[in-house]
PDB file of N, CA and C in Angstrom:
ATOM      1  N   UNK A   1       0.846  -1.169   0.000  1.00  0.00           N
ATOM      2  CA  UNK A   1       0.000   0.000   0.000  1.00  0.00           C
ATOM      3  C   UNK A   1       0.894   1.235   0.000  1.00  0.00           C
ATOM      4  N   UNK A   2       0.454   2.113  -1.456  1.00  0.00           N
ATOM      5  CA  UNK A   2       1.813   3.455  -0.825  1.00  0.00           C
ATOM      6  C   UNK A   2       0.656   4.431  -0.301  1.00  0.00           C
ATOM      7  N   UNK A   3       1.665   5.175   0.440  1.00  0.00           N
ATOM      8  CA  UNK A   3       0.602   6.170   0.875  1.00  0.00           C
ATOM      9  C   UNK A   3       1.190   7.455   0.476  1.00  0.00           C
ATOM     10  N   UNK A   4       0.667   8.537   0.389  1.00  0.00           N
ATOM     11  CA  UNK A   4       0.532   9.643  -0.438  1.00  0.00           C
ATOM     12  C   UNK A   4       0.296  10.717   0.527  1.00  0.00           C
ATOM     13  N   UNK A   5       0.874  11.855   1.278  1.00  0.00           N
ATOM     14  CA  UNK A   5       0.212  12.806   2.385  1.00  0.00           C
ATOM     15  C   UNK A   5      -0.001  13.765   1.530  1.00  0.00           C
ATOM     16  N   UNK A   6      -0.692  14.776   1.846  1.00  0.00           N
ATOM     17  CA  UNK A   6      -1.639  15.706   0.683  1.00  0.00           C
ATOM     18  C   UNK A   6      -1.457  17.291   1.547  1.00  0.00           C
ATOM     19  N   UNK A   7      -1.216  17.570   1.098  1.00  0.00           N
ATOM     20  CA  UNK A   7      -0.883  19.201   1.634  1.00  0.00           C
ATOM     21  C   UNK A   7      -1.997  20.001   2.311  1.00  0.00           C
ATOM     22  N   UNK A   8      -3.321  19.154   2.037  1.00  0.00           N
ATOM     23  CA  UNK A   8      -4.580  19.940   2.187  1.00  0.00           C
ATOM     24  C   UNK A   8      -4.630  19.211   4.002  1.00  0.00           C
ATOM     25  N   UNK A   9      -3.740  17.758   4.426  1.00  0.00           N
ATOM     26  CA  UNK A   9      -4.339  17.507   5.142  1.00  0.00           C
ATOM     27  C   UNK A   9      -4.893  15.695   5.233  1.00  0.00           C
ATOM     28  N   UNK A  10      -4.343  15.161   6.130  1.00  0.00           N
ATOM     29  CA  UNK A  10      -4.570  13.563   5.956  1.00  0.00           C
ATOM     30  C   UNK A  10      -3.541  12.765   4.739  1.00  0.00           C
ATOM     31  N   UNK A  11      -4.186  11.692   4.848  1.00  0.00           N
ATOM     32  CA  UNK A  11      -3.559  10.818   3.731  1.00  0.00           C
ATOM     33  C   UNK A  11      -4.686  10.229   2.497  1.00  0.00           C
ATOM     34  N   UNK A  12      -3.401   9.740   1.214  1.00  0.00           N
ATOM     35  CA  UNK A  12      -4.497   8.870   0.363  1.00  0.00           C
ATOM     36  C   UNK A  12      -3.255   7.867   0.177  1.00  0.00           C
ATOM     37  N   UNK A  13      -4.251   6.745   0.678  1.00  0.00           N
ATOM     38  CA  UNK A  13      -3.917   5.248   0.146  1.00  0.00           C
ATOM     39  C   UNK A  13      -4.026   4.618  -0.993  1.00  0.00           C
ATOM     40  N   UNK A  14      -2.607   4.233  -1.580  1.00  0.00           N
ATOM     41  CA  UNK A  14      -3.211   3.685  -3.228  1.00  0.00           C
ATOM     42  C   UNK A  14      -2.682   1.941  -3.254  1.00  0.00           C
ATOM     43  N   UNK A  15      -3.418   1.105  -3.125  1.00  0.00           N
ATOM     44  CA  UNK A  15      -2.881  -0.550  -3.349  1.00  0.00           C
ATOM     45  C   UNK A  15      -2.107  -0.168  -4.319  1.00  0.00           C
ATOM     46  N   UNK A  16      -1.082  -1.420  -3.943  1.00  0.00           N
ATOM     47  CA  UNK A  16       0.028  -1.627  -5.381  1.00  0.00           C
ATOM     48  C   UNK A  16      -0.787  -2.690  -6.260  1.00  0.00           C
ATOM     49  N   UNK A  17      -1.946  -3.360  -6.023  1.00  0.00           N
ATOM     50  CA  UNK A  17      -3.134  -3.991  -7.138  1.00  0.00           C
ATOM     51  C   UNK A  17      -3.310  -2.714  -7.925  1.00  0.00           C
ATOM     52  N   UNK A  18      -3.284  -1.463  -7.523  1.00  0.00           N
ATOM     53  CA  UNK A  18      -4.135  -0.394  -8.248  1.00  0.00           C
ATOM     54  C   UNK A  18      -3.460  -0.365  -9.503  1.00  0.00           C
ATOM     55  N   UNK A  19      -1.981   0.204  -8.869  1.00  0.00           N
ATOM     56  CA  UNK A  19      -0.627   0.734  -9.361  1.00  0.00           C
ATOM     57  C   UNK A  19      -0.604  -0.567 -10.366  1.00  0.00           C
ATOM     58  N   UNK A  20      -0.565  -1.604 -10.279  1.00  0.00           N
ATOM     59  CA  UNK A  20      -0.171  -2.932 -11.040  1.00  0.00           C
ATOM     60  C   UNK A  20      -1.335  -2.674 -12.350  1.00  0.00           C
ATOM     61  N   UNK A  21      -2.681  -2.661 -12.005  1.00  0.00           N
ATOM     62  CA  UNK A  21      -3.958  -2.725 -12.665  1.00  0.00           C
ATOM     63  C   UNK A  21      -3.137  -1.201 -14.456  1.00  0.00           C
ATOM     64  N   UNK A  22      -2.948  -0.123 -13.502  1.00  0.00           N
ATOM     65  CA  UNK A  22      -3.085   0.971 -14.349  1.00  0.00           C
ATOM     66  C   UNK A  22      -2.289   0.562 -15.337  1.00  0.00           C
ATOM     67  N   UNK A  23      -0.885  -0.011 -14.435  1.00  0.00           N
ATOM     68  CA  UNK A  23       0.180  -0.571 -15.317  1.00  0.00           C
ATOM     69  C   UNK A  23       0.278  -1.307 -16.748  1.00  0.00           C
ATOM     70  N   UNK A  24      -0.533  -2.341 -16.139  1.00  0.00           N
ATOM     71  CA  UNK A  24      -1.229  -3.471 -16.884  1.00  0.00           C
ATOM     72  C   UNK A  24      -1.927  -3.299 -18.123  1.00  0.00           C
ATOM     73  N   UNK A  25      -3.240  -2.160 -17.693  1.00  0.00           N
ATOM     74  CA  UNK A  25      -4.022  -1.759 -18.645  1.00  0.00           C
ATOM     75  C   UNK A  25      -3.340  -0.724 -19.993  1.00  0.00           C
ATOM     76  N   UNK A  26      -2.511   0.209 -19.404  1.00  0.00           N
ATOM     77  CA  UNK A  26      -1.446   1.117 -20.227  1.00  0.00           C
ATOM     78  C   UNK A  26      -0.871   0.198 -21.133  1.00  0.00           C
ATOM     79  N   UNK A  27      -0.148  -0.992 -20.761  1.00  0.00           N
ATOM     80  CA  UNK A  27       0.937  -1.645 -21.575  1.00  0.00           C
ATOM     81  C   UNK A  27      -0.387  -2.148 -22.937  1.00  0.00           C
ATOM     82  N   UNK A  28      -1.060  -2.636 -22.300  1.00  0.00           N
ATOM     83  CA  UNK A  28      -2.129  -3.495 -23.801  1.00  0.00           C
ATOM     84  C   UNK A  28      -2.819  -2.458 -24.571  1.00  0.00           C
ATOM     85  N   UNK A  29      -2.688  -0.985 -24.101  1.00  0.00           N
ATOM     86  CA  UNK A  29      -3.539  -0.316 -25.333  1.00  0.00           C
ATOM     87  C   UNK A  29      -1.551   0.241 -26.593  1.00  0.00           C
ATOM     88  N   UNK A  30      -0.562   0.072 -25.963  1.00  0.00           N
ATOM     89  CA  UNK A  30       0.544  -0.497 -27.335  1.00  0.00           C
ATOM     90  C   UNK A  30       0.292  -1.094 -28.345  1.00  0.00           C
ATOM     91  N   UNK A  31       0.388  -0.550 -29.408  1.00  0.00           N
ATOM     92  CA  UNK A  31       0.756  -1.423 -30.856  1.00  0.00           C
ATOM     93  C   UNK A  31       1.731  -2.599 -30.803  1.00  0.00           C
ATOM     94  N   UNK A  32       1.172  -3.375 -31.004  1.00  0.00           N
ATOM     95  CA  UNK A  32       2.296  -4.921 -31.074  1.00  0.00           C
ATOM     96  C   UNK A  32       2.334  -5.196 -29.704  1.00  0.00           C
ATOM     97  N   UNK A  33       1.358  -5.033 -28.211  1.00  0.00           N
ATOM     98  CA  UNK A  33       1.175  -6.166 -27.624  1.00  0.00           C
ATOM     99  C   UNK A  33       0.055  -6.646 -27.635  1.00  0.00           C
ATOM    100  N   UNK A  34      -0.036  -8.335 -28.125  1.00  0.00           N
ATOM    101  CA  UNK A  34      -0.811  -9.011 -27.895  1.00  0.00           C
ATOM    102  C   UNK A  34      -2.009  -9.417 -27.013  1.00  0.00           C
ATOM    103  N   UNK A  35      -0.838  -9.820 -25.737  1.00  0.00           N
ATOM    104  CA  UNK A  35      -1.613  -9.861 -24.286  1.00  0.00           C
ATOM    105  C   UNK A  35      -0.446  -9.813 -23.101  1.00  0.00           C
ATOM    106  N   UNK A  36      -1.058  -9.661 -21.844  1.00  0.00           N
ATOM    107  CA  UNK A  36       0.076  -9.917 -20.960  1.00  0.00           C
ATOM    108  C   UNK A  36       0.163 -11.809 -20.426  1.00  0.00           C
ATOM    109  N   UNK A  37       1.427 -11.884 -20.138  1.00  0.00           N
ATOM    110  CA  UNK A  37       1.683 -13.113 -19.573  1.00  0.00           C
ATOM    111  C   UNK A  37       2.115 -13.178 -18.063  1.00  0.00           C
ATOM    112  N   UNK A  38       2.038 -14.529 -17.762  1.00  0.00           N
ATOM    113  CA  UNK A  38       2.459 -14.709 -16.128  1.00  0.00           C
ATOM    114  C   UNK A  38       3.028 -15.984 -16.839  1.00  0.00           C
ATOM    115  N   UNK A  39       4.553 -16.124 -16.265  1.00  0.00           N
ATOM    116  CA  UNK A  39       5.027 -17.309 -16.143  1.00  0.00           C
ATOM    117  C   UNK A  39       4.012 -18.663 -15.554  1.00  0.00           C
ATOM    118  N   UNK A  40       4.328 -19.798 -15.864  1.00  0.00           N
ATOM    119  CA  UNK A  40       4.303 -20.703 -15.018  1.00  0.00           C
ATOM    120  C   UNK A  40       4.845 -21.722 -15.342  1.00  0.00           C
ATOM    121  N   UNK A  41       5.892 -22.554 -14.739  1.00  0.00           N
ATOM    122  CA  UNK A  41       6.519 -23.673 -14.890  1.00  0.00           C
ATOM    123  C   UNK A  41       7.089 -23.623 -16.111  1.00  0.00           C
ATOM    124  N   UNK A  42       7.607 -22.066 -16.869  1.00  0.00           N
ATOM    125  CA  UNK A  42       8.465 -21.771 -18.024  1.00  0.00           C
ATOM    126  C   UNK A  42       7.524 -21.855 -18.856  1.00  0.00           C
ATOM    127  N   UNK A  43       6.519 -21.842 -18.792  1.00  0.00           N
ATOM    128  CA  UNK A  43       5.247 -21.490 -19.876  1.00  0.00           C
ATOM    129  C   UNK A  43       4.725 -20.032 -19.965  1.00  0.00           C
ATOM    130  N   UNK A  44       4.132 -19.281 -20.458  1.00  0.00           N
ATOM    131  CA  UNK A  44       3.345 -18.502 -20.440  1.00  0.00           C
ATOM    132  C   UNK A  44       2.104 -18.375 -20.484  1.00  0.00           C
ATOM    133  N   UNK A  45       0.795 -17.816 -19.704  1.00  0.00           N
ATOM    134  CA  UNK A  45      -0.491 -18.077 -20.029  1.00  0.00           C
ATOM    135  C   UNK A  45      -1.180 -16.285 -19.794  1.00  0.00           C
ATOM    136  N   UNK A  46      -2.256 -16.815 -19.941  1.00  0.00           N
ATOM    137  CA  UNK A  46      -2.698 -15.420 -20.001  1.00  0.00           C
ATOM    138  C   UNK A  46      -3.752 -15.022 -18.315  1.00  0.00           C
ATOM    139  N   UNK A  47      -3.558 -13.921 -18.217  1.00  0.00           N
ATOM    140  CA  UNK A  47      -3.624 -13.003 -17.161  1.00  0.00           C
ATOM    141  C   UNK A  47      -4.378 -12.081 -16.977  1.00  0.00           C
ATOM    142  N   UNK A  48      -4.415 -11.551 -15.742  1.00  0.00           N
ATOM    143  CA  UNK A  48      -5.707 -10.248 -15.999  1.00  0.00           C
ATOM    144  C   UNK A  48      -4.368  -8.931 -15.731  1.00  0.00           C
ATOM    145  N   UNK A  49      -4.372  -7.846 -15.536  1.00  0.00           N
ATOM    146  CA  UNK A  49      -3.520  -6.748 -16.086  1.00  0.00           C
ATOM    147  C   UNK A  49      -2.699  -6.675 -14.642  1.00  0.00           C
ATOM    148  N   UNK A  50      -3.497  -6.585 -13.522  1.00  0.00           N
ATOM    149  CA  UNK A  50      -2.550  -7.131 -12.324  1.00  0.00           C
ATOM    150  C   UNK A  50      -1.824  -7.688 -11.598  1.00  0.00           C
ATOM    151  N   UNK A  51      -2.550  -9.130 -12.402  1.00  0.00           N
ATOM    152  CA  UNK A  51      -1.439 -10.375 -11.807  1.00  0.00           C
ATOM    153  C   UNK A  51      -0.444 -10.310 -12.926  1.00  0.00           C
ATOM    154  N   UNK A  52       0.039  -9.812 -14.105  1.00  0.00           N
ATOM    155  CA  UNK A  52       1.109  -9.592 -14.741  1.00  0.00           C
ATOM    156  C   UNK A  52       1.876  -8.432 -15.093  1.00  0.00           C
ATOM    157  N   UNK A  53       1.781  -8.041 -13.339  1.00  0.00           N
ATOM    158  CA  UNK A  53       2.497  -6.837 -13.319  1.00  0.00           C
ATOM    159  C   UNK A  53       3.504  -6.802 -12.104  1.00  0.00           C
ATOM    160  N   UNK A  54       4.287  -6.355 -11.741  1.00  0.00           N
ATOM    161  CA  UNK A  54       4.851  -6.183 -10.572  1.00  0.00           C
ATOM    162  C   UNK A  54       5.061  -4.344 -10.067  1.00  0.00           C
ATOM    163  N   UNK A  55       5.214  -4.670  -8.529  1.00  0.00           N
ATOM    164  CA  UNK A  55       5.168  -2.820  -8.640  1.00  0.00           C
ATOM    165  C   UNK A  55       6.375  -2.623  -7.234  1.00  0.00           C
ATOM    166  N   UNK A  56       7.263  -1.783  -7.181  1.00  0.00           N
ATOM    167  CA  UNK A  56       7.521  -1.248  -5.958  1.00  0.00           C
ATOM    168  C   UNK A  56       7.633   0.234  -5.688  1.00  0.00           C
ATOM    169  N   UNK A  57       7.286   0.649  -4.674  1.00  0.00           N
ATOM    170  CA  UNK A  57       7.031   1.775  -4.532  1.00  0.00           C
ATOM    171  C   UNK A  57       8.066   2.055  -3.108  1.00  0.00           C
ATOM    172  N   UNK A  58       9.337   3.257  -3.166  1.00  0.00           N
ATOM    173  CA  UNK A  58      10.385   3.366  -2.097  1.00  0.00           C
ATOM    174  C   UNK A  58       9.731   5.141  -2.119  1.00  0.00           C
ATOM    175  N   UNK A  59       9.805   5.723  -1.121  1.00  0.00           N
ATOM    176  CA  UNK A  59       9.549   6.945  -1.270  1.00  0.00           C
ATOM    177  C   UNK A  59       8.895   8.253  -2.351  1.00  0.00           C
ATOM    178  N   UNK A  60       8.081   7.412  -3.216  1.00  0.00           N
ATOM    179  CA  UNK A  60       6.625   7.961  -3.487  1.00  0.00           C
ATOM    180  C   UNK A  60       7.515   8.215  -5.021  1.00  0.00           C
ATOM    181  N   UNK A  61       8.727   6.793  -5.550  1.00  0.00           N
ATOM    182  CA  UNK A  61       9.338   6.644  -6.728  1.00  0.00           C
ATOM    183  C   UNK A  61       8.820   5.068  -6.462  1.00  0.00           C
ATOM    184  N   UNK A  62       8.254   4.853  -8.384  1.00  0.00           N
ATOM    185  CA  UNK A  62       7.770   3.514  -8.883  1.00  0.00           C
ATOM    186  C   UNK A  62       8.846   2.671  -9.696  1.00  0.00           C
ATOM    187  N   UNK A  63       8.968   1.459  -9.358  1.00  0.00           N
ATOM    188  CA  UNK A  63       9.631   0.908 -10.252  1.00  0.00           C
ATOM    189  C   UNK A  63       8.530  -0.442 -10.903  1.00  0.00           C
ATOM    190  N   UNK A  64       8.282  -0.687 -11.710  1.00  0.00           N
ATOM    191  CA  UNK A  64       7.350  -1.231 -12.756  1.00  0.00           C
ATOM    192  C   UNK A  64       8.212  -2.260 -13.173  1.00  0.00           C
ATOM    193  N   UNK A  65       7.464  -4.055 -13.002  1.00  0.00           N
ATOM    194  CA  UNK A  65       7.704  -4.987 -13.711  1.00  0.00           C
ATOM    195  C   UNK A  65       6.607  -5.435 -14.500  1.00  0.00           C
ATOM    196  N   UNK A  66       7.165  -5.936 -15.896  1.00  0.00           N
ATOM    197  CA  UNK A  66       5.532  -6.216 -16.628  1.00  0.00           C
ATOM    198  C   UNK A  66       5.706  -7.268 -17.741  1.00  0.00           C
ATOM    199  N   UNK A  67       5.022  -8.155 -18.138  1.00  0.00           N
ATOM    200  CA  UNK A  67       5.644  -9.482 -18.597  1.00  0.00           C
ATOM    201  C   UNK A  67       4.790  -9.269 -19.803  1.00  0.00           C
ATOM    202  N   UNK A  68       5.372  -9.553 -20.991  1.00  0.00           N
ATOM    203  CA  UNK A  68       4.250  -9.329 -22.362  1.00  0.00           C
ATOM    204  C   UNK A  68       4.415  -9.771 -23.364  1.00  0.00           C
ATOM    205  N   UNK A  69       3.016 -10.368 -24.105  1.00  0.00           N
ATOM    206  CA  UNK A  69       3.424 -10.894 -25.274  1.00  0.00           C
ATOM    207  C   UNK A  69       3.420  -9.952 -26.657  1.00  0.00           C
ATOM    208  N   UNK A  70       4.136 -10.332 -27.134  1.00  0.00           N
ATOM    209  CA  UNK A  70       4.227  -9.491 -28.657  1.00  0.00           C
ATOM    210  C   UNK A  70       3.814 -10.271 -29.905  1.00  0.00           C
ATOM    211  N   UNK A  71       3.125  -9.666 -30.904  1.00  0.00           N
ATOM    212  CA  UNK A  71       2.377 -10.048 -32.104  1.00  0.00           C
ATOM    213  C   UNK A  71       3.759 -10.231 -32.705  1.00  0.00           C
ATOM    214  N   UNK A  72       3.606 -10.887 -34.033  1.00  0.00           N
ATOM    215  CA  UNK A  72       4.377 -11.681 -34.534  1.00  0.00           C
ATOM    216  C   UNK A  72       4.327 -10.653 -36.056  1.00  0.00           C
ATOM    217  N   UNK A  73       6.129 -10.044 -36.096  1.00  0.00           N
ATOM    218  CA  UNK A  73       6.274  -9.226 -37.211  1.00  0.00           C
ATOM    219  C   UNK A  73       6.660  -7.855 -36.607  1.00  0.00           C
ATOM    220  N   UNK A  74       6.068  -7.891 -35.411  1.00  0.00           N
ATOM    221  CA  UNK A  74       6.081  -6.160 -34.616  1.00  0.00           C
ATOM    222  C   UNK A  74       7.554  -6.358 -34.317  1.00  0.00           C
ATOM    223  N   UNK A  75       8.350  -4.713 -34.285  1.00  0.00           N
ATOM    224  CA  UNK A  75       9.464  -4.413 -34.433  1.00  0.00           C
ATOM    225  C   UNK A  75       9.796  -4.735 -32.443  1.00  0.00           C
ATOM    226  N   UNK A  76      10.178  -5.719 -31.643  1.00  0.00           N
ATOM    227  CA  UNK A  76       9.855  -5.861 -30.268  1.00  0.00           C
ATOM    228  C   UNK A  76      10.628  -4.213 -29.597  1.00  0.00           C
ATOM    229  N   UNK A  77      11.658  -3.704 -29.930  1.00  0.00           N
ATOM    230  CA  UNK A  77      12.717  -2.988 -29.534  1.00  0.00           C
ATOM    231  C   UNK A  77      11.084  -1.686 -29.558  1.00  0.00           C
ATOM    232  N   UNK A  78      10.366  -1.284 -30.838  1.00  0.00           N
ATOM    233  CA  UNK A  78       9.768  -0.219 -30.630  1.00  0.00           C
ATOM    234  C   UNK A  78       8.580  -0.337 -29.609  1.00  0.00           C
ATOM    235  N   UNK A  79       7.861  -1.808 -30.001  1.00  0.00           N
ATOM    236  CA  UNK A  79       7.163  -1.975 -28.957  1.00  0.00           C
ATOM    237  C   UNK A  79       7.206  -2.020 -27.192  1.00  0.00           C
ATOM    238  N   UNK A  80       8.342  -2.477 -27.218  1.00  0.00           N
ATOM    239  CA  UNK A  80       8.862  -2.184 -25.701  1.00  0.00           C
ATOM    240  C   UNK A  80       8.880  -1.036 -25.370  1.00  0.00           C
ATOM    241  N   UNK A  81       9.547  -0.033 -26.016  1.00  0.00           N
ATOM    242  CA  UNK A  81       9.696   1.173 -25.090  1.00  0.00           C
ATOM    243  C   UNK A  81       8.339   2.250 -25.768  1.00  0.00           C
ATOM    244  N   UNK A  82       7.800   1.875 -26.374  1.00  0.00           N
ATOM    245  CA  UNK A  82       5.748   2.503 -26.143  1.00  0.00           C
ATOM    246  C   UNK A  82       5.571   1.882 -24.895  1.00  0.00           C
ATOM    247  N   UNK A  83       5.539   0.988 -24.669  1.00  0.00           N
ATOM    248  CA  UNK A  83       5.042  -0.252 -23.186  1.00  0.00           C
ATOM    249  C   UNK A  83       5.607   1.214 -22.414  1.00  0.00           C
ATOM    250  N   UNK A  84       6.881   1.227 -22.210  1.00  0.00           N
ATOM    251  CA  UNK A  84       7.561   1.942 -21.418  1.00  0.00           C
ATOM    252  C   UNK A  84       7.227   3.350 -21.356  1.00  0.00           C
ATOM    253  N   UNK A  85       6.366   3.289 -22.457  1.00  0.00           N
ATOM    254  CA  UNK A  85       6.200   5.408 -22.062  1.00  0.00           C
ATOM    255  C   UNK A  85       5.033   5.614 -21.811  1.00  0.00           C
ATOM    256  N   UNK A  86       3.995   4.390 -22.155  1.00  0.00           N
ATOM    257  CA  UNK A  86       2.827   4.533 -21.920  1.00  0.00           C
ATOM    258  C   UNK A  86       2.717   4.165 -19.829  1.00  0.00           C
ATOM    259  N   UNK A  87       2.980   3.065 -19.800  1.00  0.00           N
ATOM    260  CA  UNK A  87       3.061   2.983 -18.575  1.00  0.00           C
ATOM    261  C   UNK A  87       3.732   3.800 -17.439  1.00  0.00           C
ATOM    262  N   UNK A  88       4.557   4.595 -17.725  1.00  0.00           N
ATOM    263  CA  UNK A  88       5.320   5.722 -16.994  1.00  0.00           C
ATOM    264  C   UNK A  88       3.909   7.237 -17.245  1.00  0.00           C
ATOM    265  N   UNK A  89       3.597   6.743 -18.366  1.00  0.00           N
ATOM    266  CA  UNK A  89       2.730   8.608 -18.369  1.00  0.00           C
ATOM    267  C   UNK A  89       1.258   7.854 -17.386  1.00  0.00           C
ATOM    268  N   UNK A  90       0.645   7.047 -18.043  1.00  0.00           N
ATOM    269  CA  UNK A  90      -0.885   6.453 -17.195  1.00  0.00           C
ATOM    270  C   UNK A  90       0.120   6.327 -15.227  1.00  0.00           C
ATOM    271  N   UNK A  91       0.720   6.030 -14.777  1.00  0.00           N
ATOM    272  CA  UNK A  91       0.930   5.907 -13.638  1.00  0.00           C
ATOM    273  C   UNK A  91       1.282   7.276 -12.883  1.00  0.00           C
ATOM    274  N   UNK A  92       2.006   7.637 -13.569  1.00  0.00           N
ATOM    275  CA  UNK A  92       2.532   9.803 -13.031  1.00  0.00           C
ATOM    276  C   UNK A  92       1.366  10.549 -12.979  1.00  0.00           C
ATOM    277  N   UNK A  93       0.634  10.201 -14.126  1.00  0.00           N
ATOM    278  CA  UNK A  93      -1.043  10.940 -14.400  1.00  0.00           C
ATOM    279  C   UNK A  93      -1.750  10.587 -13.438  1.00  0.00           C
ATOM    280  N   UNK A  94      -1.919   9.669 -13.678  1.00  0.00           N
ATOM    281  CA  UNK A  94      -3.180   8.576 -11.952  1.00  0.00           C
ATOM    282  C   UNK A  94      -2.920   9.135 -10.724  1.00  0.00           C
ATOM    283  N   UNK A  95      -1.829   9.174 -10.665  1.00  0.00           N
ATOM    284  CA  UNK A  95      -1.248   9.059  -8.831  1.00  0.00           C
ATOM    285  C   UNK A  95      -0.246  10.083  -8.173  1.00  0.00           C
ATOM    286  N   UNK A  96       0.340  11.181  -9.195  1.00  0.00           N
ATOM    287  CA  UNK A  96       1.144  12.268  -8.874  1.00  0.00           C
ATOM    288  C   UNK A  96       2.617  11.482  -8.422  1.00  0.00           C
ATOM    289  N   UNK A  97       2.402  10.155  -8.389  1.00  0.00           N
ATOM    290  CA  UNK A  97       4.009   9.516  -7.653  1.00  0.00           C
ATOM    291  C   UNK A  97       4.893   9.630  -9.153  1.00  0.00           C
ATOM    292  N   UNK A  98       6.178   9.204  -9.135  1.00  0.00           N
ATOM    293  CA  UNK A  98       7.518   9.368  -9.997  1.00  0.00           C
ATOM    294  C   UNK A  98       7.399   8.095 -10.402  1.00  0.00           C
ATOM    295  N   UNK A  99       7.639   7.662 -11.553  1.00  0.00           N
ATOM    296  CA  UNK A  99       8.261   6.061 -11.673  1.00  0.00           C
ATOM    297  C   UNK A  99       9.736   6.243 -12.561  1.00  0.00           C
ATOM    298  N   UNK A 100      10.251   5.727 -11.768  1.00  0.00           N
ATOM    299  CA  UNK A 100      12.063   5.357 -12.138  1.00  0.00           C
ATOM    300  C   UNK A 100      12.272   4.675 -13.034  1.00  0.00           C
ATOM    301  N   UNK A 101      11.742   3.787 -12.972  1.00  0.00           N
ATOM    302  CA  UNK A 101      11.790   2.430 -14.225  1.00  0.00           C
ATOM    303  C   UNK A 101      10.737   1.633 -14.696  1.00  0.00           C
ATOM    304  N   UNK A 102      10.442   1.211 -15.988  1.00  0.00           N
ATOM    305  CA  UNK A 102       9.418   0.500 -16.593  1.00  0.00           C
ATOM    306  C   UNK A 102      10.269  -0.873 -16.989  1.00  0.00           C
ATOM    307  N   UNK A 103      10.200  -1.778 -16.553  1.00  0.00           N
ATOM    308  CA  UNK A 103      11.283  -3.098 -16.943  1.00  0.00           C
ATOM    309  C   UNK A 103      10.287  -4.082 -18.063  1.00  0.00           C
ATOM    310  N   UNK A 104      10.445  -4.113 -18.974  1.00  0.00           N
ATOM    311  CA  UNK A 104       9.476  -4.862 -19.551  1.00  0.00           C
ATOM    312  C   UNK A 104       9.799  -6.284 -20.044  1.00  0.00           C
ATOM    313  N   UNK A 105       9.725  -7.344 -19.816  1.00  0.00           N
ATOM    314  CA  UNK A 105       9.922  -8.900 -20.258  1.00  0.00           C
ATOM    315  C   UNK A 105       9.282  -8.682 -21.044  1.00  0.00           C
ATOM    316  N   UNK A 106       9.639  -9.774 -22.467  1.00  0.00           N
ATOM    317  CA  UNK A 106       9.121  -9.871 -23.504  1.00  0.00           C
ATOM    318  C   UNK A 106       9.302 -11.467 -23.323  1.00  0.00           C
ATOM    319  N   UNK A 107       7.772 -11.950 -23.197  1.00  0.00           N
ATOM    320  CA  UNK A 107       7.479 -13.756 -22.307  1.00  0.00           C
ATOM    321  C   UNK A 107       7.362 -14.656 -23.836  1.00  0.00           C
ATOM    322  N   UNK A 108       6.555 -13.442 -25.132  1.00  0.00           N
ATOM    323  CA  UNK A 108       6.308 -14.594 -25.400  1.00  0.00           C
ATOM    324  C   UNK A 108       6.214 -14.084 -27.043  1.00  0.00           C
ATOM    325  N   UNK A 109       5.968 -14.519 -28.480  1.00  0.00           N
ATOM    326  CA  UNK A 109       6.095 -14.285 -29.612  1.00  0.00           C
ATOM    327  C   UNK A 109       4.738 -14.787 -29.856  1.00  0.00           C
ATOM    328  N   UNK A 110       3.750 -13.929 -30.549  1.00  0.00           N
ATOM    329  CA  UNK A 110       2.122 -15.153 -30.833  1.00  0.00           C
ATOM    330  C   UNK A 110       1.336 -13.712 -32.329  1.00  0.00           C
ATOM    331  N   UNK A 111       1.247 -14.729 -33.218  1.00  0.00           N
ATOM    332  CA  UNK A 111       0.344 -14.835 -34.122  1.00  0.00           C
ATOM    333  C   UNK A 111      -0.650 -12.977 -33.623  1.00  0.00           C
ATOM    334  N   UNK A 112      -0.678 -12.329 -34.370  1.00  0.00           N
ATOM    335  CA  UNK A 112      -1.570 -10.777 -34.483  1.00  0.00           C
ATOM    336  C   UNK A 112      -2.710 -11.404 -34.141  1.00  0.00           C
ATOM    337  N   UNK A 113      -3.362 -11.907 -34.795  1.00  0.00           N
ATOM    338  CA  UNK A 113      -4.987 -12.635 -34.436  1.00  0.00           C
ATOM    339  C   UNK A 113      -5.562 -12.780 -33.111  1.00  0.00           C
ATOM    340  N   UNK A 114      -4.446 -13.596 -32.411  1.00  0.00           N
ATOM    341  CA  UNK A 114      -4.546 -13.923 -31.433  1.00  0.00           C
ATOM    342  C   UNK A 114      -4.684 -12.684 -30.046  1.00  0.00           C
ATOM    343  N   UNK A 115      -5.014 -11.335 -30.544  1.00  0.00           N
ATOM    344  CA  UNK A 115      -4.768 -10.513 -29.509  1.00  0.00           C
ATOM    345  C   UNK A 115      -6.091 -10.658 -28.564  1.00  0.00           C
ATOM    346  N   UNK A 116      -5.706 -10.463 -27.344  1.00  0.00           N
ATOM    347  CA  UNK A 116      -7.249 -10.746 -26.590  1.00  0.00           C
ATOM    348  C   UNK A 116      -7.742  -9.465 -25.942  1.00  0.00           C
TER     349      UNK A 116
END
């Protein structure tokens, strides 16, 4: 849970589910990702935008893990760092916190069609 003190007075609490969710949702509106993935047993499967995200939050700076599949033909190098700018602007916008880093895994290679 990070918490946020507000100049007006009190606090606001934000889950790192939230932070993970915004994350999540940012990376799939990218050109050339497919879907997100979650490991399992060196497989990849598919996920909802939170559970294939990771988040830490040290003094009101984000660091962003995010696991993803890429359509098949997409340039991965450009698609990654859209992942990376989209998810840094939707999280700074949402929540007024900093994020340091967007780390993006690239889990998996799949067919355009297949986007979900």
């Amino acid at each position: 849970m990070t918490e946020i003190k507000k100049e007006s007075g009190g606090f606001v609490r934000i889950a790192d589910e939230v932070l993970m969710k915004i994350a999540g949702t940012a990376a799939l509106e990218a050109d050339g990702v497919s879907r997100l993935t979650w490991r399992t047993g060196g497989k990849t499967t598919r996920k909802n935008p939170a559970k294939c995200t990771s988040v830490a939050v040290k003094n009101r700076t984000v660091t962003v893990g995010i696991l993803i599949a890429v359509c098949f033909g997409a340039k991965i190098h450009e698609v990654t760092i859209d992942v990376q700018k989209r998810v840094k602007s939707a999280i700074e916008t949402m929540t007024g916190l900093t994020v340091a880093d967007v780390n993006v895994t690239v889990g998996a290679i799949v067919e355009p069609q297949s986007k979900a």
